[in-house]
Protein backbone atom coordinates (compact mmCIF):
# COMPACT_ATOMS: atom_id res chain seq x y z
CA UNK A 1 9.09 -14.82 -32.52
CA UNK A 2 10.54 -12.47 -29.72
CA UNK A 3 11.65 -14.17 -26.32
CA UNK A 4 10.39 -12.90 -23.14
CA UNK A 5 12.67 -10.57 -21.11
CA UNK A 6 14.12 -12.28 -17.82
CA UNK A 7 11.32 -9.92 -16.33
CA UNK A 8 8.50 -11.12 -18.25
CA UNK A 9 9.68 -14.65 -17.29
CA UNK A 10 9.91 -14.13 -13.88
CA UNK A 11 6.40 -12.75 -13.53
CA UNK A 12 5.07 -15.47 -15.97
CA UNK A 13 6.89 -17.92 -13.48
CA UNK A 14 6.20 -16.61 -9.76
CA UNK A 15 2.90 -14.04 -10.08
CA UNK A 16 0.30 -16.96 -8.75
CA UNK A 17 3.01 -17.67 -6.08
CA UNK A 18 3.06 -14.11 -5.20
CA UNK A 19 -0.83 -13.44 -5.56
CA UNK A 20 -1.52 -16.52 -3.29
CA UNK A 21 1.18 -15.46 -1.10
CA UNK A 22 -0.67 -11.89 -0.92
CA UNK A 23 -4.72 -13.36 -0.76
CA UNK A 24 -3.10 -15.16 2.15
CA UNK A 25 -2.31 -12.39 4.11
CA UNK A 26 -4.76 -9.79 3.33
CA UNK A 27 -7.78 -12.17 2.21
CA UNK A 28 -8.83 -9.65 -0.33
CA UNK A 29 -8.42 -10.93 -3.99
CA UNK A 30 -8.32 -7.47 -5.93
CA UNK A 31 -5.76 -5.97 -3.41
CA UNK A 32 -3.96 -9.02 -3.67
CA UNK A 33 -3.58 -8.36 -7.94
CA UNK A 34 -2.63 -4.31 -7.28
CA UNK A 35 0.03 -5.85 -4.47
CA UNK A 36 1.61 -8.43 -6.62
CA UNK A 37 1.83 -5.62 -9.79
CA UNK A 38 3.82 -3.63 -7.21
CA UNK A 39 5.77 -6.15 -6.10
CA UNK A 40 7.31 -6.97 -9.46
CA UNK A 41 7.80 -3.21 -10.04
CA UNK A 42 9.51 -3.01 -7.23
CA UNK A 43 11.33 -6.16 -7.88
CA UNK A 44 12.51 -4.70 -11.21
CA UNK A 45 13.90 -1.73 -9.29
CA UNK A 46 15.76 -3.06 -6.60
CA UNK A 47 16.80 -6.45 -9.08
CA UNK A 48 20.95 -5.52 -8.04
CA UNK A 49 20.02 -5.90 -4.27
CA UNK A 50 19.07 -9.79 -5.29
CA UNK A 51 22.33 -12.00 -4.15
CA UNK A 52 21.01 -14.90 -4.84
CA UNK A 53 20.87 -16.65 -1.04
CA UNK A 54 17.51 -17.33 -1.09
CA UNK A 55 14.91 -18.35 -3.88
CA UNK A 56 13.30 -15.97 -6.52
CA UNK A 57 9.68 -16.73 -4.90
CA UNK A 58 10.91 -16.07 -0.96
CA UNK A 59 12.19 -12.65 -2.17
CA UNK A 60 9.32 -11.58 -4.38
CA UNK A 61 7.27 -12.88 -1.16
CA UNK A 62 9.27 -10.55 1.10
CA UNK A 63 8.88 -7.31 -1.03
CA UNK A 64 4.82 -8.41 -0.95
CA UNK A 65 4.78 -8.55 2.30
CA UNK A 66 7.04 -5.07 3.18
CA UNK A 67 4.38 -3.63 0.75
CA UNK A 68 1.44 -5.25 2.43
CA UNK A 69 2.41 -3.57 5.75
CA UNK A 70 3.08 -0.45 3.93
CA UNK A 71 -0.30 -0.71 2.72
CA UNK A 72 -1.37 -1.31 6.21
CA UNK A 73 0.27 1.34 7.88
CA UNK A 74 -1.32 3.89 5.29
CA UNK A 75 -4.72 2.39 6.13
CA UNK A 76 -4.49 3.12 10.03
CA UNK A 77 -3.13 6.16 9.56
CA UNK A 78 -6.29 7.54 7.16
CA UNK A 79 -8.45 5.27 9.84
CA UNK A 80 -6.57 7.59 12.89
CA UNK A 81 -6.77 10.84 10.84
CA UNK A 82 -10.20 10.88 10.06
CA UNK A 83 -11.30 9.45 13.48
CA UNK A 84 -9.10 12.16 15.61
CA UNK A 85 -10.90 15.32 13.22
CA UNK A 86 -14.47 13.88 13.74
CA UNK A 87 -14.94 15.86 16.66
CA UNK A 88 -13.57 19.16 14.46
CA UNK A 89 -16.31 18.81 11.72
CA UNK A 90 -19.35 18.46 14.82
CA UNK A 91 -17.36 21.86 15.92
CA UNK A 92 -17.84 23.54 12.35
CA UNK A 93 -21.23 22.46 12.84
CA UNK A 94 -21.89 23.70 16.07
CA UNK A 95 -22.22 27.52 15.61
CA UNK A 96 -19.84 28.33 19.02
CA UNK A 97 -17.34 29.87 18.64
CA UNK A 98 -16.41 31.78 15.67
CA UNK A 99 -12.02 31.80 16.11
CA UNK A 100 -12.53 27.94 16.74
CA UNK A 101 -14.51 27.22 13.53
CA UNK A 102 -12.33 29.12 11.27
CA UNK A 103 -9.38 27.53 12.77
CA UNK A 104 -10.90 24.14 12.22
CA UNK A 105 -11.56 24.26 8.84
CA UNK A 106 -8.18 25.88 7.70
CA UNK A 107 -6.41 23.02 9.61
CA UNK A 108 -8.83 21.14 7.40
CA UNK A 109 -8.23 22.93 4.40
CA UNK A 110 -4.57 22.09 4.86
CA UNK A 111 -5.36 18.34 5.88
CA UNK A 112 -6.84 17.93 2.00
């Protein structure tokens, strides 16, 4: 039988620490299962920045969390973008000005 890589144990050992940790904070079960994925992918990438002053489960916790506000940040910002263009796609629709509607929907274009 093949033993589990110090990886594999780690996740079997901290995941529903991490995945409560994460429901916590966001309240949203099937985010919380993408975020705790990442978080042990990320773990396995930065494992040589682990010195060992704190406990396995507070720094898993802390890369969920820095990815939770990542996650965050990238949600206000598609929130802001698409909020701040509303007004350009009522100007598309608006048969004005013909400079200003071509110029709206190549800064569109280029938005996508």
């Amino acid at each position: 039988m093949q033993k589990n890589t110090p990886l594999e144990t780690m996740y079997m050992e901290y995941a529903n620490t991490v995945k409560h940790f994460l429901i916590s904070l966001c309240g949203n079960f099937d985010l919380a299962e993408d975020l705790t994925q990442e978080t042990f992918y990320q773990a396995y990438k930065s494992a040589h920045r682990y010195n060992g002053n704190c406990k396995i489960s507070v720094w898993l916790c802390q890369i969920a969390k820095h990815l939770y506000f990542d996650y965050l940040k990238k949600e206000k910002h598609k929130t802001t973008v698409g909020i701040e263009h509303l007004k350009s796609f009522e100007a598309v629709n608006n048969p004005g000005n013909l400079e200003d509607t071509y110029l709206i929907k190549e800064e569109t274009k280029e938005l996508f």
